[in-house]
Protein backbone atom coordinates (compact mmCIF):
# COMPACT_ATOMS: atom_id res chain seq x y z
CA UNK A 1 -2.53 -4.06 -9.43
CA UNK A 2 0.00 -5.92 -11.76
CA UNK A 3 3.81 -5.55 -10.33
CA UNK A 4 4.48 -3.51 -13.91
CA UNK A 5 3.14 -0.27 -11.88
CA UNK A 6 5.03 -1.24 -9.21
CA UNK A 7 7.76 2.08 -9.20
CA UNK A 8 11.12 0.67 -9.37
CA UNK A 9 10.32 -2.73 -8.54
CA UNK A 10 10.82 -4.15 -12.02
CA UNK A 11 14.34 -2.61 -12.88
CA UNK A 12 16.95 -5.40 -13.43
CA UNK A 13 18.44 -6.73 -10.03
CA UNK A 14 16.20 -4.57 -7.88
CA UNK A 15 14.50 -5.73 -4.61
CA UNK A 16 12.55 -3.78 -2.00
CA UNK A 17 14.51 -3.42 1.30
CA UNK A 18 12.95 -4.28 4.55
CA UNK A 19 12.65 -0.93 6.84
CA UNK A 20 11.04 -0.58 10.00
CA UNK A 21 8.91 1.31 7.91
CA UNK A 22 8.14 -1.38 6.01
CA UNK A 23 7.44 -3.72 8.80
CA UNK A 24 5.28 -1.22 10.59
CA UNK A 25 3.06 -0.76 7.59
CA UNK A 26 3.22 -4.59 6.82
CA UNK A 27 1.58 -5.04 10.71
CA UNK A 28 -0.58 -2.07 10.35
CA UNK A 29 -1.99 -3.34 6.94
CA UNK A 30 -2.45 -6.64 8.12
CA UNK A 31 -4.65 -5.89 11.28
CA UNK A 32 -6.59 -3.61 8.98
CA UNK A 33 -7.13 -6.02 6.61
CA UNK A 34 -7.78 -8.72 9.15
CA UNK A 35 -10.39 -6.18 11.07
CA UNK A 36 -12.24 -5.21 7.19
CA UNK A 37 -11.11 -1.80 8.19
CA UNK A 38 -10.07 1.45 6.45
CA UNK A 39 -6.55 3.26 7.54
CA UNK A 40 -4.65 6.06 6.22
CA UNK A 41 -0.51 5.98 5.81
CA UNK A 42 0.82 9.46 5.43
CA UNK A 43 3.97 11.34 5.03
CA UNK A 44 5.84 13.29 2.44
CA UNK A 45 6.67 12.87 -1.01
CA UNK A 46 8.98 9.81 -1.62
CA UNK A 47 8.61 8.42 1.49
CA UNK A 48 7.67 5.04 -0.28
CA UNK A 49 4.03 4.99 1.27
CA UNK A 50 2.58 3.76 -2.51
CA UNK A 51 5.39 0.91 -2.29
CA UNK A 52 4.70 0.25 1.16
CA UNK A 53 1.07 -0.51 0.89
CA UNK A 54 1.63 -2.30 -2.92
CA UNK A 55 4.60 -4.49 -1.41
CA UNK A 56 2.77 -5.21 1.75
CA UNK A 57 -0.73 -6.19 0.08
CA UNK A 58 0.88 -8.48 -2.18
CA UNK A 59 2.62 -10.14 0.41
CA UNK A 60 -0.57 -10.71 2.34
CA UNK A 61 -3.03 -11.85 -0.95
CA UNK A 62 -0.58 -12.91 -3.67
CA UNK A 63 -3.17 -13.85 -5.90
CA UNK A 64 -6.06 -11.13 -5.19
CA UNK A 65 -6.14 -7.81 -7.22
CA UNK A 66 -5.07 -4.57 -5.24
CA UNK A 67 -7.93 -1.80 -6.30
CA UNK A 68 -7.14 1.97 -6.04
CA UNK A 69 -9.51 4.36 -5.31
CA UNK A 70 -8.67 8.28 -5.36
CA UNK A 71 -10.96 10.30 -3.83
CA UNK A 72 -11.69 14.43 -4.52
CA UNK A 73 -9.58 16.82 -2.30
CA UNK A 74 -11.34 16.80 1.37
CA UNK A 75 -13.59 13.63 0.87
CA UNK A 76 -16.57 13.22 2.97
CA UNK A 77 -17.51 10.66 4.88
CA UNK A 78 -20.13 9.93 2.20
CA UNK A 79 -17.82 10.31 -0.54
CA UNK A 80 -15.87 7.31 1.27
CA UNK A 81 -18.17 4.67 2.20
């Protein structure tokens, strides 16, 4: 993912602010990773979960490409793997 989709990441003088949130998902998404594991982040709308997970993969893989994959409403297991 090129930081161009990131939302409001690219506006003049803007920078992403450093929540517990932030550093919650950061951990979460880095044991995930670490394990070659799947996890889900929810929450409402505009809770910056898309940031989250952009910000905190690019932190952990500067240089790798971030793939998204949107699945069908109620995926199966099958539909996952």
């Amino acid at each position: 993912m090129t930081a161009a989709t990131y939302q409001y990441v690219d506006l003049p003088d803007a920078s992403v602010v450093t929540t517990r949130a932030l550093l919650t998902a950061r951990e979460n998404i880095t044991d995930t990773v670490a394990a070659r594991a799947m996890m889900c982040i929810h929450g409402g709308a505009g809770f910056g979960k898309t940031l989250a997970v952009n910000i905190c993969l690019r932190g952990l893989e500067p240089g790798e490409d971030v793939r998204k994959i949107t699945f069908r409403a109620r995926p199966t297991a099958r539909a996952v793997c």
